[in-house]
C-alpha atoms as a PDB file:
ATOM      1  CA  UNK A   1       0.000   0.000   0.000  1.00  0.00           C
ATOM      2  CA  UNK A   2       1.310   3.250  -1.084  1.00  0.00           C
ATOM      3  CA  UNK A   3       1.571   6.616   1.631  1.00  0.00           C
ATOM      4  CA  UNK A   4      -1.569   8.274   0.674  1.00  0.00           C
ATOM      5  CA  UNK A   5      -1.278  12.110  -0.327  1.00  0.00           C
ATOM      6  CA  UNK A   6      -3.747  14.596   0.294  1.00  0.00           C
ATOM      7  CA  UNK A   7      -6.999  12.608   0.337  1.00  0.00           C
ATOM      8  CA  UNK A   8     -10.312  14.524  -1.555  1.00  0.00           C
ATOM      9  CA  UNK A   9     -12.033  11.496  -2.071  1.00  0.00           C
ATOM     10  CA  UNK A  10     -13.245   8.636  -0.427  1.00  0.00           C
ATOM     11  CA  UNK A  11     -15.297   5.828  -2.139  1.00  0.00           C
ATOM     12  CA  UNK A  12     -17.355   3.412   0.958  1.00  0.00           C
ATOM     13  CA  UNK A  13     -17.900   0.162  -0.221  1.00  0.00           C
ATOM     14  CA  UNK A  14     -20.952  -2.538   1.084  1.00  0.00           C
ATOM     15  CA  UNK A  15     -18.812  -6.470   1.000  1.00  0.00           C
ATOM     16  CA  UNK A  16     -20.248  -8.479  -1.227  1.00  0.00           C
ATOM     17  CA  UNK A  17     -23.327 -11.023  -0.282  1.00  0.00           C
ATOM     18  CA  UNK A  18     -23.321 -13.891   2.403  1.00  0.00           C
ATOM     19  CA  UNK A  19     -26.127 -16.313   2.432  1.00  0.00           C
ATOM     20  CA  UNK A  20     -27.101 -14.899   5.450  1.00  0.00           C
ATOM     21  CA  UNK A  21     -27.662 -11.616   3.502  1.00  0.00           C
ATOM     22  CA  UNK A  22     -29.946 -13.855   1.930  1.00  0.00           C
ATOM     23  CA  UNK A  23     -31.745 -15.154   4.746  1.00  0.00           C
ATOM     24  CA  UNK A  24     -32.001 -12.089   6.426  1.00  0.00           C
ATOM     25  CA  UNK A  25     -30.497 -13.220   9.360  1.00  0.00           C
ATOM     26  CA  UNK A  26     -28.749 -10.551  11.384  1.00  0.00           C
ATOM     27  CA  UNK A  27     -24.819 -10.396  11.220  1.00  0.00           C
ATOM     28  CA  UNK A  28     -23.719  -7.939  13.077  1.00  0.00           C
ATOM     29  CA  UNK A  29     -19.906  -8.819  14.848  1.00  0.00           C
ATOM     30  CA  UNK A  30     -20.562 -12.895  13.379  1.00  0.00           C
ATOM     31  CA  UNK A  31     -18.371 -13.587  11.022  1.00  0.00           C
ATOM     32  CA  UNK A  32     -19.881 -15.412   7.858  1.00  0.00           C
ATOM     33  CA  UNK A  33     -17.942 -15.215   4.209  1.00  0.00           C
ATOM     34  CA  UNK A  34     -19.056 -14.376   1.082  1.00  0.00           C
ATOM     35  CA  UNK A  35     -21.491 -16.845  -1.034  1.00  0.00           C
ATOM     36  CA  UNK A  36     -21.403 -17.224  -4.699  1.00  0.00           C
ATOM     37  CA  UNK A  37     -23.349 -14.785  -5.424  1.00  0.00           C
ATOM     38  CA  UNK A  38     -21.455 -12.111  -3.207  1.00  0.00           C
ATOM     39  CA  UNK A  39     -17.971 -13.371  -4.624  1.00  0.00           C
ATOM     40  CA  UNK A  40     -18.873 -12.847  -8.312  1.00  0.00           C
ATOM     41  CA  UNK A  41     -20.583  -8.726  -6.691  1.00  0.00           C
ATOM     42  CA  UNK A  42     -16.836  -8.556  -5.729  1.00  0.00           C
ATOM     43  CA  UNK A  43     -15.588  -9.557  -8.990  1.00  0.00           C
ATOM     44  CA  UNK A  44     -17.947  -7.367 -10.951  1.00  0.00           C
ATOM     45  CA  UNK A  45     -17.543  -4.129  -8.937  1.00  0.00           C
ATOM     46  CA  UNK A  46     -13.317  -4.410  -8.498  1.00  0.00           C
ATOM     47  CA  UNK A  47     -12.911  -2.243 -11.983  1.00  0.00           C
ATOM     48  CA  UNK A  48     -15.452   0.359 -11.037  1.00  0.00           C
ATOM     49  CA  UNK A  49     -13.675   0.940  -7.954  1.00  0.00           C
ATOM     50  CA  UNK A  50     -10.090   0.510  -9.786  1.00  0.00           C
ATOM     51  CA  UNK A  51     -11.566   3.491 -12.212  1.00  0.00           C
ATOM     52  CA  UNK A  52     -11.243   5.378  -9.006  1.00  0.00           C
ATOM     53  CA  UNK A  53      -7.724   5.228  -9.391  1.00  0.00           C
ATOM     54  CA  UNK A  54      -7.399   4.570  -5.640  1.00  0.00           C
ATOM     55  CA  UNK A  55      -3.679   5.012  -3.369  1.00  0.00           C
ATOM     56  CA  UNK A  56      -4.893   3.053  -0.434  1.00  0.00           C
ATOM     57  CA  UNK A  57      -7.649   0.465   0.740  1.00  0.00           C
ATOM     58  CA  UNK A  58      -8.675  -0.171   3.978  1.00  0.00           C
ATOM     59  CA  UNK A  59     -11.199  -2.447   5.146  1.00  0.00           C
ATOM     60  CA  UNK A  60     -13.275  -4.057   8.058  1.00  0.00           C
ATOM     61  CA  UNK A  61     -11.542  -7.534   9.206  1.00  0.00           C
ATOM     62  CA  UNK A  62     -14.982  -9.333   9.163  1.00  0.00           C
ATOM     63  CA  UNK A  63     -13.765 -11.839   6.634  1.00  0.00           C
ATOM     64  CA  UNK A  64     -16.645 -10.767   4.293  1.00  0.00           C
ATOM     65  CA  UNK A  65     -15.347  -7.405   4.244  1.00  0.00           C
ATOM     66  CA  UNK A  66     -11.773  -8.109   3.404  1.00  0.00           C
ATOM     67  CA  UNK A  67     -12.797 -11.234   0.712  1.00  0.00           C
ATOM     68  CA  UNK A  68     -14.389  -8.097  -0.696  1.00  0.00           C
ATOM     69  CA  UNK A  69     -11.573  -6.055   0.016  1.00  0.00           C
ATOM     70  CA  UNK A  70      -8.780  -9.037  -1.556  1.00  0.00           C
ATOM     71  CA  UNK A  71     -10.715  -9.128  -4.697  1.00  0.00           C
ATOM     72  CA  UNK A  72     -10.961  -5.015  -4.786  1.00  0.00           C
ATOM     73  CA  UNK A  73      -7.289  -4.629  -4.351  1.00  0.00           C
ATOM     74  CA  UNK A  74      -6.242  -7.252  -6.739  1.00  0.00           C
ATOM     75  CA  UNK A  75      -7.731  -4.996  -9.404  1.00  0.00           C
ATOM     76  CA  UNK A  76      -6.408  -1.956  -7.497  1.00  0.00           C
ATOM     77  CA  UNK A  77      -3.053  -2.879  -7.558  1.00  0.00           C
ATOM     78  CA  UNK A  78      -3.151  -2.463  -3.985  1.00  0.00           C
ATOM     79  CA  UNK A  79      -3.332  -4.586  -0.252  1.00  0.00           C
ATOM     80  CA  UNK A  80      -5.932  -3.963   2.035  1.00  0.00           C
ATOM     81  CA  UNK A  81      -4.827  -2.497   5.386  1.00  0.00           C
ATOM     82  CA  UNK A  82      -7.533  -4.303   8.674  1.00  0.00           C
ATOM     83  CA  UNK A  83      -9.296  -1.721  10.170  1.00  0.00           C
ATOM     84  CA  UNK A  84     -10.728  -2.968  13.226  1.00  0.00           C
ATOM     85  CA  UNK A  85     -12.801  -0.223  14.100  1.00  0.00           C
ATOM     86  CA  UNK A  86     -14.601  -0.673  10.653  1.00  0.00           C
ATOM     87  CA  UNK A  87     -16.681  -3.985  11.650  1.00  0.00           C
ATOM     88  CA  UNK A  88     -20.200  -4.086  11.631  1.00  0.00           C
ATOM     89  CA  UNK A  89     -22.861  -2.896  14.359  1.00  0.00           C
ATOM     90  CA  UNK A  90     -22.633  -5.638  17.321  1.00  0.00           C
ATOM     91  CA  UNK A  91     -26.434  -6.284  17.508  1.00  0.00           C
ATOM     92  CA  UNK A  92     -26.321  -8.128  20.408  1.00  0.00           C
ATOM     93  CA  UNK A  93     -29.150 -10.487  20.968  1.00  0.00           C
ATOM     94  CA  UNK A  94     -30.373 -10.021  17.942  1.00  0.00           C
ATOM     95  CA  UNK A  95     -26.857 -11.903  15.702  1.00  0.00           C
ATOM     96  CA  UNK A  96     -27.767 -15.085  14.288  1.00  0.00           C
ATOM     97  CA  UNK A  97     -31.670 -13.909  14.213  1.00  0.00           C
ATOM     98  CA  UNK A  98     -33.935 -13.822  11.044  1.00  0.00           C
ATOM     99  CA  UNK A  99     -36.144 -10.396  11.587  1.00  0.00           C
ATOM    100  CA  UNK A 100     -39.333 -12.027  12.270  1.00  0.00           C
ATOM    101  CA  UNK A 101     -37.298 -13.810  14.974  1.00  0.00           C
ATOM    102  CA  UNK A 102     -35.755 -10.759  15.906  1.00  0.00           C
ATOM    103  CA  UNK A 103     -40.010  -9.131  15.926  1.00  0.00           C
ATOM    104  CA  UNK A 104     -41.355 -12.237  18.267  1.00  0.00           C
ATOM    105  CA  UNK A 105     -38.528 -11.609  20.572  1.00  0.00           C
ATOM    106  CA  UNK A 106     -38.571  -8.193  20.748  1.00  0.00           C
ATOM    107  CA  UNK A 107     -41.640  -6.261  19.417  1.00  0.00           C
ATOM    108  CA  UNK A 108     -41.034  -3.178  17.568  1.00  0.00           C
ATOM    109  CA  UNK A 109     -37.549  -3.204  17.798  1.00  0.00           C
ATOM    110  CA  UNK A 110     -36.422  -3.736  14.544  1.00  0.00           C
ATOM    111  CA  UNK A 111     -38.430  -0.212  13.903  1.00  0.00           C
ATOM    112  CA  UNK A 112     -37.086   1.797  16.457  1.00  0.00           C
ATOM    113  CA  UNK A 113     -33.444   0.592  15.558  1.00  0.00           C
ATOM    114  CA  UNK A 114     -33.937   1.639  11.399  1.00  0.00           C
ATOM    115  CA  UNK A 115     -35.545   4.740  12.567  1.00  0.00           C
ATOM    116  CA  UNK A 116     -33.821   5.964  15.801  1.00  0.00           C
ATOM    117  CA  UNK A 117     -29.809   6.215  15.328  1.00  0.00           C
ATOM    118  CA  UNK A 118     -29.238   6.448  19.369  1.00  0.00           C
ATOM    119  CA  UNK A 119     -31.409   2.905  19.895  1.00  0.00           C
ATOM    120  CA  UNK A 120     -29.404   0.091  20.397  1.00  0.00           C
ATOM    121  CA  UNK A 121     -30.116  -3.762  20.168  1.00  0.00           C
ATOM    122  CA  UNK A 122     -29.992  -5.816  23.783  1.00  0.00           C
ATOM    123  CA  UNK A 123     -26.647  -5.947  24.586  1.00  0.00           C
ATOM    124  CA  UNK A 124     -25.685  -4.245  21.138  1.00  0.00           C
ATOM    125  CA  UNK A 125     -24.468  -1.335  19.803  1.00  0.00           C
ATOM    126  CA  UNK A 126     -26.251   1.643  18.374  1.00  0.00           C
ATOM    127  CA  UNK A 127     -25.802   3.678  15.209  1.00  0.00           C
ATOM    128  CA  UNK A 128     -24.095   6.562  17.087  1.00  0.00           C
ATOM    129  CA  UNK A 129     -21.961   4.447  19.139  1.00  0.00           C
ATOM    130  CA  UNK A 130     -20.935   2.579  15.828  1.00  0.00           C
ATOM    131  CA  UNK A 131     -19.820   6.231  14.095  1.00  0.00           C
ATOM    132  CA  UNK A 132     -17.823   7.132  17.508  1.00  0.00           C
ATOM    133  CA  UNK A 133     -15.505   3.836  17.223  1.00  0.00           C
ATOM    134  CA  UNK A 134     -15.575   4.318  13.276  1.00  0.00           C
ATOM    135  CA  UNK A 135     -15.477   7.889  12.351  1.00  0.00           C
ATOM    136  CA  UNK A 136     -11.279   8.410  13.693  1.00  0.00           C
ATOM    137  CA  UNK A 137     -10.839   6.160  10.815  1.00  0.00           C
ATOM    138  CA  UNK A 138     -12.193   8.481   8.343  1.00  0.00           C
ATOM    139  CA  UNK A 139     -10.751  11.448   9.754  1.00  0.00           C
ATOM    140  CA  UNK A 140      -7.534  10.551   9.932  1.00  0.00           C
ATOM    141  CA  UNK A 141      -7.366   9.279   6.165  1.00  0.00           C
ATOM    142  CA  UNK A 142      -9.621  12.711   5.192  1.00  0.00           C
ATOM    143  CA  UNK A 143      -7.966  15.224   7.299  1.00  0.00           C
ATOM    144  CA  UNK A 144      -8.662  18.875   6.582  1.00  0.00           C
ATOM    145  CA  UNK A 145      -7.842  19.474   2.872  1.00  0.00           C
ATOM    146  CA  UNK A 146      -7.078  23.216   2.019  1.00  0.00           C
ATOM    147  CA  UNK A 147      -9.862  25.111  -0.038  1.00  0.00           C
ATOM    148  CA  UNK A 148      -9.727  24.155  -3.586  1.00  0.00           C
ATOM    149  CA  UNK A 149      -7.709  20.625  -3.047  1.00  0.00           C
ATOM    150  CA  UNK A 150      -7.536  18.281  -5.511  1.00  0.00           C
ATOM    151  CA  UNK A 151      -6.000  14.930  -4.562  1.00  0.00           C
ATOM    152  CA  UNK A 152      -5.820  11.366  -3.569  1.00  0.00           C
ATOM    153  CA  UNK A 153      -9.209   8.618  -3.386  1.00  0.00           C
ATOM    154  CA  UNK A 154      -9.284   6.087  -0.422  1.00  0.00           C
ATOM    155  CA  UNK A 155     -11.015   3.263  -0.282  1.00  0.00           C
ATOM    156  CA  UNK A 156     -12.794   2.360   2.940  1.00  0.00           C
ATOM    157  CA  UNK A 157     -14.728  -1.671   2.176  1.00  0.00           C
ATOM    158  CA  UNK A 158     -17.037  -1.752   5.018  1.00  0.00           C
ATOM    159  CA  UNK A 159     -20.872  -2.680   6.083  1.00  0.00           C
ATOM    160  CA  UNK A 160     -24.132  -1.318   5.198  1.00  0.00           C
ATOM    161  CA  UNK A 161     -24.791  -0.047   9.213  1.00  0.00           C
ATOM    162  CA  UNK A 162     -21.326   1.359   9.446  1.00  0.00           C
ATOM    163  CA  UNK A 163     -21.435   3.167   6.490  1.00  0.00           C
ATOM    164  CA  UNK A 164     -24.294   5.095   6.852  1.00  0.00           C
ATOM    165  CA  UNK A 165     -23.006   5.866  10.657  1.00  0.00           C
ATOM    166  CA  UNK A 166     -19.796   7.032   8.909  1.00  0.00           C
ATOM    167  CA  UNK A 167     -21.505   8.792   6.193  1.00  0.00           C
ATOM    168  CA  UNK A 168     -24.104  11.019   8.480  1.00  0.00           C
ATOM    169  CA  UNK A 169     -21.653  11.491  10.905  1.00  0.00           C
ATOM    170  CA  UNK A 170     -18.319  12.556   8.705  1.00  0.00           C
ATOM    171  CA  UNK A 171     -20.877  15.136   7.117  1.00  0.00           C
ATOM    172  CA  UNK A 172     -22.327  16.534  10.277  1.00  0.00           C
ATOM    173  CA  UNK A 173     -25.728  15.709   9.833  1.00  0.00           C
ATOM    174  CA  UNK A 174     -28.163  15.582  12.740  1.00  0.00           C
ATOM    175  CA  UNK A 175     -28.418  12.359  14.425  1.00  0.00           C
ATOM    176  CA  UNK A 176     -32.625  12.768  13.650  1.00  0.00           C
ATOM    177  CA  UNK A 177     -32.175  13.079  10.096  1.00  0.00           C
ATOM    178  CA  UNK A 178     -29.727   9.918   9.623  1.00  0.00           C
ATOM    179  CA  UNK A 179     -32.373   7.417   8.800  1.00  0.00           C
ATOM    180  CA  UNK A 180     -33.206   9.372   5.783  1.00  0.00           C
ATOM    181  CA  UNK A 181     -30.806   7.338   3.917  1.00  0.00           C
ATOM    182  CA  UNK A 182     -31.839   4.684   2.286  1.00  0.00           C
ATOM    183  CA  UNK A 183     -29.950   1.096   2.845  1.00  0.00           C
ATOM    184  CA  UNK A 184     -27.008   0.462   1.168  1.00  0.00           C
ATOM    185  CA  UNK A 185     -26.824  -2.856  -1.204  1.00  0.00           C
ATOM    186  CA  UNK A 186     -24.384  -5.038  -1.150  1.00  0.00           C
ATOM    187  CA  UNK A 187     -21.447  -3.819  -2.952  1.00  0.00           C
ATOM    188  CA  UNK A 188     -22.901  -0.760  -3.381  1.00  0.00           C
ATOM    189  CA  UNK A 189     -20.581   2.340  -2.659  1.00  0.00           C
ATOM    190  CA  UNK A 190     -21.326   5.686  -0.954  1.00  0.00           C
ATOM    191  CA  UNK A 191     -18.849   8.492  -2.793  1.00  0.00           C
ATOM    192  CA  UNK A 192     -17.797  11.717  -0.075  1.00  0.00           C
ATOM    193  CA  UNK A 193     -15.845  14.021  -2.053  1.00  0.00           C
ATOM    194  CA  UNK A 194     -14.144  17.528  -0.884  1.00  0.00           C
ATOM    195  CA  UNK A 195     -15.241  19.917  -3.255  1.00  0.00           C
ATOM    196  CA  UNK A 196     -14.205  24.345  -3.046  1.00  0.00           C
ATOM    197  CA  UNK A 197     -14.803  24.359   1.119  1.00  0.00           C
ATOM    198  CA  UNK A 198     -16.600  21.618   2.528  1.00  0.00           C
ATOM    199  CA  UNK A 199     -17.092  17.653   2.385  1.00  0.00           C
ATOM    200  CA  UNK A 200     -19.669  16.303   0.802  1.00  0.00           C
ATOM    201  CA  UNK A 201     -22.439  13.486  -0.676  1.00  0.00           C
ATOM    202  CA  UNK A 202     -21.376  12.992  -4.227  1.00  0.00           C
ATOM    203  CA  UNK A 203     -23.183   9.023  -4.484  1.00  0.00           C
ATOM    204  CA  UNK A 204     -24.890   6.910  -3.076  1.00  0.00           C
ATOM    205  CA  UNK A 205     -26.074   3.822  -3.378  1.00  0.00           C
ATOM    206  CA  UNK A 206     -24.083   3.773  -6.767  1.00  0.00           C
ATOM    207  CA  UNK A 207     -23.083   0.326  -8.559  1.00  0.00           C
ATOM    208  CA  UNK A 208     -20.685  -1.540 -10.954  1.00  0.00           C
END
């Protein structure tokens, strides 16, 4: 991995599918790989990312993060770096769970948790306490470009939850209004460019 210069642009990418993606079974800090289907998403989105013409990748070490990350980098030219503090939202009680498990168990509280940033799963983690732990990360690849930069792209391979934590956060958007994003897809990419002053939302939700 090469020293990065000034970075103006960072490209967030969703890993690639698992089966349970598929099942919609909750995730969270369990660690299951990529299926077939989510190996050939990595395959297909590596030269949209490489078109980035990134100078350093970084990813979650959930091991469907960094498959996503290996197959990303190949293309890149580049080695992922393990970012700890990238992993997914711990959801507590609720890993392992399908949602209508997760709804019998605890009633409304798959709602509150896609609606309210601050709630957080029994014995789990919530959206804001996710962007605390992951947000450093961001900010120390970002830094504080000078007015009218133009530099460097980073590459950050990461989960759905944590990326739209990141995302709101980085951008200094009001915890209330955070839900307004939509959900990320699986290798899907979120795009946060500097641009004359400021940071901000150039994509999202974008694909190969």
């Amino acid at each position: 991995m090469t020293d990065p210069g000034v970075i103006t642009r960072v490209v967030l990418l969703r890993h690639g599918r698992t089966t349970w993606n598929a099942e919609r079974r909750m995730q969270g800090r369990l660690d299951p790989p990529l299926d077939g289907t989510g190996e050939a998403q990595a395959v297909e989105v590596a030269p949209a990312v490489a078109a980035f013409k990134p100078v350093v990748l970084v990813c979650s070490d959930q091991a469907r993060a960094l498959q996503t990350a290996i197959t990303v980098g190949e293309e890149c030219g580049l080695e992922p770096r393990k970012e700890p503090r990238l992993r997914e939202t711990d959801v507590g009680q609720w890993q392992g769970l399908v949602d209508t498990e997760v709804e019998a168990g605890w009633p409304g509280g798959l709602d509150r948790w896609r609606s309210e940033p601050a709630f957080a799963p029994p014995d789990g983690e919530s959206r804001v306490d996710v962007a605390e732990r992951a947000l450093p990360v961001l900010r120390e690849l970002a830094g504080s470009p000078e007015p009218f930069a133009v530099g460097d792209t980073a590459v950050l391979v990461a989960h759905g939850g944590t990326i739209g934590a990141l995302t709101c956060s980085f951008l200094g958007w009001p915890v209330e209004h955070w839900a307004s994003l939509a959900p990320l897809g699986n290798c899907r990419w979120s795009v946060l460019e500097f641009r004359i002053d400021r940071w901000r939302l150039a994509q999202w939700g974008a694909g190969a």
